[in-house]
C-alpha atoms as a PDB file:
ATOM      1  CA  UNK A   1     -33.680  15.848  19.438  1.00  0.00           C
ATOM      2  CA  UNK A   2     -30.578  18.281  19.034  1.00  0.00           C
ATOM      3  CA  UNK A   3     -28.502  15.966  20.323  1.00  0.00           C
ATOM      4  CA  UNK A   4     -29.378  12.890  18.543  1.00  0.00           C
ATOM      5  CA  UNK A   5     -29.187  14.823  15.481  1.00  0.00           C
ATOM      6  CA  UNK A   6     -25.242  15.952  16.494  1.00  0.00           C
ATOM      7  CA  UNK A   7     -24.553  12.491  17.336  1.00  0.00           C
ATOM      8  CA  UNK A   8     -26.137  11.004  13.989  1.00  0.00           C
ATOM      9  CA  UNK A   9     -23.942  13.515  12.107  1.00  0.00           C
ATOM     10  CA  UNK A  10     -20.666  12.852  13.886  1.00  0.00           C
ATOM     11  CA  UNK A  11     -21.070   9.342  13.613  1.00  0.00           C
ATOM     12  CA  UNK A  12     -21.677   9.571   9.863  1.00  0.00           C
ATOM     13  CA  UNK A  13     -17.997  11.809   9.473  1.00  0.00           C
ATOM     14  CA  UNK A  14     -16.385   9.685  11.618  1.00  0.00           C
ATOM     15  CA  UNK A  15     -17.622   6.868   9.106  1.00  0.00           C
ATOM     16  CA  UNK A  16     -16.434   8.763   6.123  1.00  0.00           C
ATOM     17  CA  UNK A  17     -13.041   9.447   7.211  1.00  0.00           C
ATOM     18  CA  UNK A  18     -12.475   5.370   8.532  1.00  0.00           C
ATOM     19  CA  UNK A  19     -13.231   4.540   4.651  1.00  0.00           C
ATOM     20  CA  UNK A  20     -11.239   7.899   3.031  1.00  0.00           C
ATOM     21  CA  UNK A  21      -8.230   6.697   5.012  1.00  0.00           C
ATOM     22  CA  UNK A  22      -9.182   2.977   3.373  1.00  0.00           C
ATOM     23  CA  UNK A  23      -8.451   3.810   0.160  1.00  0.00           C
ATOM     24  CA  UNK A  24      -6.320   2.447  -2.218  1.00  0.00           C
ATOM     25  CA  UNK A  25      -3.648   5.443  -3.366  1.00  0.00           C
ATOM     26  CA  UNK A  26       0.131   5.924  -4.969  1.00  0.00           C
ATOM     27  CA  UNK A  27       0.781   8.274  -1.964  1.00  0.00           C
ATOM     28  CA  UNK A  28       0.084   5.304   0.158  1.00  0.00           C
ATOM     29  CA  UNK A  29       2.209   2.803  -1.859  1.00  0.00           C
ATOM     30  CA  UNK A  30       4.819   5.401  -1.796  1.00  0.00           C
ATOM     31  CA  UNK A  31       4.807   5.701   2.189  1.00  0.00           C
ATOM     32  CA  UNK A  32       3.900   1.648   2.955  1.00  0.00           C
ATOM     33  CA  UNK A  33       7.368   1.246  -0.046  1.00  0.00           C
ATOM     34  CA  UNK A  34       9.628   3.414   2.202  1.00  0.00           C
ATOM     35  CA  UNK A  35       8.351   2.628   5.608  1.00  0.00           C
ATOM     36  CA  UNK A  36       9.666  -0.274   7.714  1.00  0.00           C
ATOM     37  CA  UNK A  37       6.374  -1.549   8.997  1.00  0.00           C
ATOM     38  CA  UNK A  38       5.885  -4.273   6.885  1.00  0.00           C
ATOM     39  CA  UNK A  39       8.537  -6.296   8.268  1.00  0.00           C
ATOM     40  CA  UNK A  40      10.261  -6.576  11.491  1.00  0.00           C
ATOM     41  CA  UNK A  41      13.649  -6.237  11.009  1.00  0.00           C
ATOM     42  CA  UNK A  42      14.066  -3.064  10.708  1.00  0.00           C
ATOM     43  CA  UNK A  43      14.198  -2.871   6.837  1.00  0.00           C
ATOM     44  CA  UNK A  44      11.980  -1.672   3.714  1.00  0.00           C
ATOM     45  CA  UNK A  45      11.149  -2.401   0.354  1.00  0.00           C
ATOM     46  CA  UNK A  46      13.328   0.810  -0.539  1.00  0.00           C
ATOM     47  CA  UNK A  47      16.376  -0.657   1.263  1.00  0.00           C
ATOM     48  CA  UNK A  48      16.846  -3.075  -1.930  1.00  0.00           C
ATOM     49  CA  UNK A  49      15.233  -0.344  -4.256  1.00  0.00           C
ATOM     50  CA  UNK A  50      16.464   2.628  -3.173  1.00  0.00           C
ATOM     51  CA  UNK A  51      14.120   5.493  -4.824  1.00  0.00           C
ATOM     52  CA  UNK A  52      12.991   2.507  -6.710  1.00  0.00           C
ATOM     53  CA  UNK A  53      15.734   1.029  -8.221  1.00  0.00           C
ATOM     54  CA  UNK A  54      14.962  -2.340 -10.567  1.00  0.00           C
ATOM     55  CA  UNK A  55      11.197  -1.878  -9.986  1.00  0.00           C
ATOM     56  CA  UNK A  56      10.479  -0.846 -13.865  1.00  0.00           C
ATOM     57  CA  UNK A  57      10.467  -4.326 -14.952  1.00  0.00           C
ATOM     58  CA  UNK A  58       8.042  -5.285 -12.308  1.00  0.00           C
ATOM     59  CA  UNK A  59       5.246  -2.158 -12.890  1.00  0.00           C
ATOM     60  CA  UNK A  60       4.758  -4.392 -16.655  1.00  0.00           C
ATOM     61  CA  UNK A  61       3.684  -7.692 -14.466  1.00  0.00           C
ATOM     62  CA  UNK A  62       0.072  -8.261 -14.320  1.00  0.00           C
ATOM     63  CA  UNK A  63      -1.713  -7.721 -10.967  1.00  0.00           C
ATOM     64  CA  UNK A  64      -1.952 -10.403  -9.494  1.00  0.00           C
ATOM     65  CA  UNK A  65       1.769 -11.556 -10.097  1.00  0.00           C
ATOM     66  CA  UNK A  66       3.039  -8.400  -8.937  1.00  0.00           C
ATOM     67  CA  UNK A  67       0.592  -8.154  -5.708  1.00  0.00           C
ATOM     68  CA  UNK A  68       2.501 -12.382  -5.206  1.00  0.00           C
ATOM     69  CA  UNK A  69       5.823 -10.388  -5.711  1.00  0.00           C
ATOM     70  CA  UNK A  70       5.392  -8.133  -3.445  1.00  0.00           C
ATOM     71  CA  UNK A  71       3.950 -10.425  -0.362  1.00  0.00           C
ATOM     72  CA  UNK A  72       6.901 -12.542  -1.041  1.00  0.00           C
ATOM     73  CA  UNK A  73       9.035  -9.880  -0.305  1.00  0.00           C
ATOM     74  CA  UNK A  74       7.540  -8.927   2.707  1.00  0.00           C
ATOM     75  CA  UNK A  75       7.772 -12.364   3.951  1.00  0.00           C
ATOM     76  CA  UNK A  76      11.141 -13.463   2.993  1.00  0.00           C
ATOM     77  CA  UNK A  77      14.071 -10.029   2.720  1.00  0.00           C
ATOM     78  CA  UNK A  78      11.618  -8.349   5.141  1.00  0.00           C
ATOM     79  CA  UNK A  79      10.611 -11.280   7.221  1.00  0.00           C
ATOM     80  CA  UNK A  80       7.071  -9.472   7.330  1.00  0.00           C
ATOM     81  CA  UNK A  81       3.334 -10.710   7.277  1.00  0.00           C
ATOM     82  CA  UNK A  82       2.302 -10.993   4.131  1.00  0.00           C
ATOM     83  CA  UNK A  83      -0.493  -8.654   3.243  1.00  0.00           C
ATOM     84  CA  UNK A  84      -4.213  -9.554   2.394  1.00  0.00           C
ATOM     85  CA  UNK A  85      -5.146 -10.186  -1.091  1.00  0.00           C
ATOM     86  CA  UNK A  86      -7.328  -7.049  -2.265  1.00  0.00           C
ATOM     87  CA  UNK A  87      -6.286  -5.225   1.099  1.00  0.00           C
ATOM     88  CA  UNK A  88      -5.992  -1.438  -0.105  1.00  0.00           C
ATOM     89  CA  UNK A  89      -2.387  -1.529   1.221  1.00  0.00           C
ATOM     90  CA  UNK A  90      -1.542  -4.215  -1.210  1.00  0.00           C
ATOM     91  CA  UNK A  91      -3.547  -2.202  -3.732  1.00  0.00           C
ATOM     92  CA  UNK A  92      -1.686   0.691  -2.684  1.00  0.00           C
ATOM     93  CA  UNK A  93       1.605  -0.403  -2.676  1.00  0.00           C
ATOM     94  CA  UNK A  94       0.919  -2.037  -6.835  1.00  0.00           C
ATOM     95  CA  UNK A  95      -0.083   1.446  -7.544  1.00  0.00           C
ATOM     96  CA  UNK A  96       2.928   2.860  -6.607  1.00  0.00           C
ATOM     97  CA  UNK A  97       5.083   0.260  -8.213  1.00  0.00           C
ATOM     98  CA  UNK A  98       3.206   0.301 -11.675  1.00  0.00           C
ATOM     99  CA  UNK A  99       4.327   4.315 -11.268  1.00  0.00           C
ATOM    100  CA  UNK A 100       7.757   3.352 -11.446  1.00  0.00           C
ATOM    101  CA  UNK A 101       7.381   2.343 -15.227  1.00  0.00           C
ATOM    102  CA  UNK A 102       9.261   4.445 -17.739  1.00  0.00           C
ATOM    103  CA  UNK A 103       6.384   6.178 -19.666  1.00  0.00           C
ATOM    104  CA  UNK A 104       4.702   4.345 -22.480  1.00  0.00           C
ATOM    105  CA  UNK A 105       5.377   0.897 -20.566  1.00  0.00           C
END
């Protein structure tokens, strides 16, 4: 019974943490912006917008033009899949653009 118990409860934190790491965050946006794993050649969204560069004007577009912004991006300059529509990355990645607006945008 000990046992089952264990394994019920390890299951259940193993379940937490594959949904914690599923969440939508800035942090994430920051690290998906800078990485070059969206694409495949080697490139990332901060190799045109280095620390950010240009991206003010796009943190005022509304969500779902910027989320169409950015999947072009990946598919064209970084010749990347695009990513899913809702998909936290995607989420996470418009978070961290929309922080890029000057404050009070």
């Amino acid at each position: 019974m000990k046992k089952a118990g264990l394994i019920l409860c390890l299951m259940t934190a193993a379940a937490s943490w594959a949904l914690a790491g599923e969440q939508a965050s800035v942090k994430r946006g920051e690290e998906l912006f800078n990485s070059q794993q969206l694409g495949t050649n080697g490139k990332s969204c901060a190799t045109c917008h280095p620390g950010g560069k240009g991206m003010s004007e796009a943190a005022g577009y509304k969500e779902d033009e910027l989320a169409g912004t950015i999947n072009q991006c990946i598919k064209k300059p970084l010749e990347g899949k695009p990513l899913a529509a809702g998909s936290s990355d995607l989420k996470s990645l418009v978070m961290y653009i929309r922080s890029l607006a000057p404050a009070g945008q």
